[in-house]
C-alpha atoms as a PDB file:
ATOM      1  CA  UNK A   1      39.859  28.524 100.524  1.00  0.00           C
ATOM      2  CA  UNK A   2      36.033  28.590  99.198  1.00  0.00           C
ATOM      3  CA  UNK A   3      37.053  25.852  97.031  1.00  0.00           C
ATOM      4  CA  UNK A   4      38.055  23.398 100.082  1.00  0.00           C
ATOM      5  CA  UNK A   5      35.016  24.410 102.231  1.00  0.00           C
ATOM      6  CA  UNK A   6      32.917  23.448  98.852  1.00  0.00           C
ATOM      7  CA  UNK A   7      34.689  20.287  98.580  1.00  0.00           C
ATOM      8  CA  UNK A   8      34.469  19.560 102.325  1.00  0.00           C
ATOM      9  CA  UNK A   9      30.628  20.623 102.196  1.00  0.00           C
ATOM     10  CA  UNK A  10      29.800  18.221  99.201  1.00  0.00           C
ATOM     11  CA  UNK A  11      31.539  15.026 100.645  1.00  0.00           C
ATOM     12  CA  UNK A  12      29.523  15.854 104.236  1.00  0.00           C
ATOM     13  CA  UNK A  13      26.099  16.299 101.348  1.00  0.00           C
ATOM     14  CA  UNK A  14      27.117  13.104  99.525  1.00  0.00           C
ATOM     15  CA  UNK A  15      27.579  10.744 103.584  1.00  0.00           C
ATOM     16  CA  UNK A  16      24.601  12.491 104.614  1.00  0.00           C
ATOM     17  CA  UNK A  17      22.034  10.970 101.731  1.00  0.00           C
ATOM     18  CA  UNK A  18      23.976   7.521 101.509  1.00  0.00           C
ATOM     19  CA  UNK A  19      23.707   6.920 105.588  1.00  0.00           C
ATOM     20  CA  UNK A  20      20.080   8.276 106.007  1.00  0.00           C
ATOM     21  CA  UNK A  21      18.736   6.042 103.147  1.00  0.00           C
ATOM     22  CA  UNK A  22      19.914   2.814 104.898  1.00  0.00           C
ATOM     23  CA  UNK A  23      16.984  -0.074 105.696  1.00  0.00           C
ATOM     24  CA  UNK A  24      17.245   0.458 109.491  1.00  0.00           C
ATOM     25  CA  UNK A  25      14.718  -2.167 111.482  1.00  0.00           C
ATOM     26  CA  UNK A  26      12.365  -1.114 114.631  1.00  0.00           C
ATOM     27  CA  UNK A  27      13.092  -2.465 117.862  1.00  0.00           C
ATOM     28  CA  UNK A  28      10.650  -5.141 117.523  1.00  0.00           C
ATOM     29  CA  UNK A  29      11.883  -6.299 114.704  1.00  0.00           C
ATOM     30  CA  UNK A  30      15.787  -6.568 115.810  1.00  0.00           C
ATOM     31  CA  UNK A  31      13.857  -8.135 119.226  1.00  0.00           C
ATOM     32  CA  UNK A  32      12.351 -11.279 117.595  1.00  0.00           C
ATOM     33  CA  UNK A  33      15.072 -11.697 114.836  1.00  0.00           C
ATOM     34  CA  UNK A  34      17.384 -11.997 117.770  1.00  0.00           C
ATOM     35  CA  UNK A  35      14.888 -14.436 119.597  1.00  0.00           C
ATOM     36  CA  UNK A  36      14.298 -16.313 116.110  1.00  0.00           C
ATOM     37  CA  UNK A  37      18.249 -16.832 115.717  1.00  0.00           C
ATOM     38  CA  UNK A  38      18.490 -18.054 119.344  1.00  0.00           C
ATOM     39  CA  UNK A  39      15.701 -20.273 119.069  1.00  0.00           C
ATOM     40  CA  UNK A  40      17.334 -21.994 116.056  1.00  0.00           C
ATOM     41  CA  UNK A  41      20.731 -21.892 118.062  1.00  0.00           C
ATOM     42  CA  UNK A  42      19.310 -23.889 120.655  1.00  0.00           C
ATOM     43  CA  UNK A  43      17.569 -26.454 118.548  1.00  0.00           C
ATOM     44  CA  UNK A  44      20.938 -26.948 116.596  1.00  0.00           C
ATOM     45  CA  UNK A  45      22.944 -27.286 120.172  1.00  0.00           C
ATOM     46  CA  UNK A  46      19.901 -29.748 120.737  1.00  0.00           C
ATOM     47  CA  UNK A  47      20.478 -31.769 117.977  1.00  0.00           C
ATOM     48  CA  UNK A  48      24.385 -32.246 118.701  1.00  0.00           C
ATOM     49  CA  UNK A  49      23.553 -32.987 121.982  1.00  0.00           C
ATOM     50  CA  UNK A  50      21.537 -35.831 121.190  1.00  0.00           C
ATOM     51  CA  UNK A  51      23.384 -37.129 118.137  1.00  0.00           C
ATOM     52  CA  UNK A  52      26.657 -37.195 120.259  1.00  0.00           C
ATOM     53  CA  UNK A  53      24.498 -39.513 122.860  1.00  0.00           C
ATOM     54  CA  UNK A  54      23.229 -41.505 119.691  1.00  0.00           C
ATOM     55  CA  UNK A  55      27.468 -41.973 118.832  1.00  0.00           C
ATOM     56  CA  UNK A  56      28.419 -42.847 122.518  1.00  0.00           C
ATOM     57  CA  UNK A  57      25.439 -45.439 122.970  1.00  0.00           C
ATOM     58  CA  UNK A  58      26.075 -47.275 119.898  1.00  0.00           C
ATOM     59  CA  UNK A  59      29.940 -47.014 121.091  1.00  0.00           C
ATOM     60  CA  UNK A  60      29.278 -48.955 124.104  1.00  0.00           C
ATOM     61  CA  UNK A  61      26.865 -51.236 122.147  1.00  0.00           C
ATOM     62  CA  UNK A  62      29.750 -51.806 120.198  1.00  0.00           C
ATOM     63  CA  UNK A  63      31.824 -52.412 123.322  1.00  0.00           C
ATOM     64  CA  UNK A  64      29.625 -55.030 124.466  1.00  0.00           C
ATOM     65  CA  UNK A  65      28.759 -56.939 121.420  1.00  0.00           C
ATOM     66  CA  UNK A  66      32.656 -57.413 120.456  1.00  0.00           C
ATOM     67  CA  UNK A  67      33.088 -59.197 124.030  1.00  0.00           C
END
């Protein structure tokens, strides 16, 4: 019996010290990464956007120059 509560009490000792030393970020921090990935979400949306329009005007260029 002591031998399983000693067991049970060293795996709780060893999850304790590996989830407390973990690199855990402010709020701040988790605040503007998260604006920083949107921003660059948006610019890459941005980008298709206007490369699709860049593909569809040349499209109907090349509508009109084969007629």
């Amino acid at each position: 019996m002591k031998r399983i509560i000693l067991v049970f009490a060293l795996i709780f000792s060893f999850a304790t010290v590996f989830t407390s030393c973990r690199d855990e970020k402010k709020a701040d921090e988790q605040i503007e990464e998260t604006m920083d990935e949107i921003g660059d979400d948006v610019e890459d949306a941005a980008d298709d956007v206007g490369d699709g329009i860049e593909d569809a005007a040349d499209e109907v260029e090349d509508a009109f120059d084969g007629n």
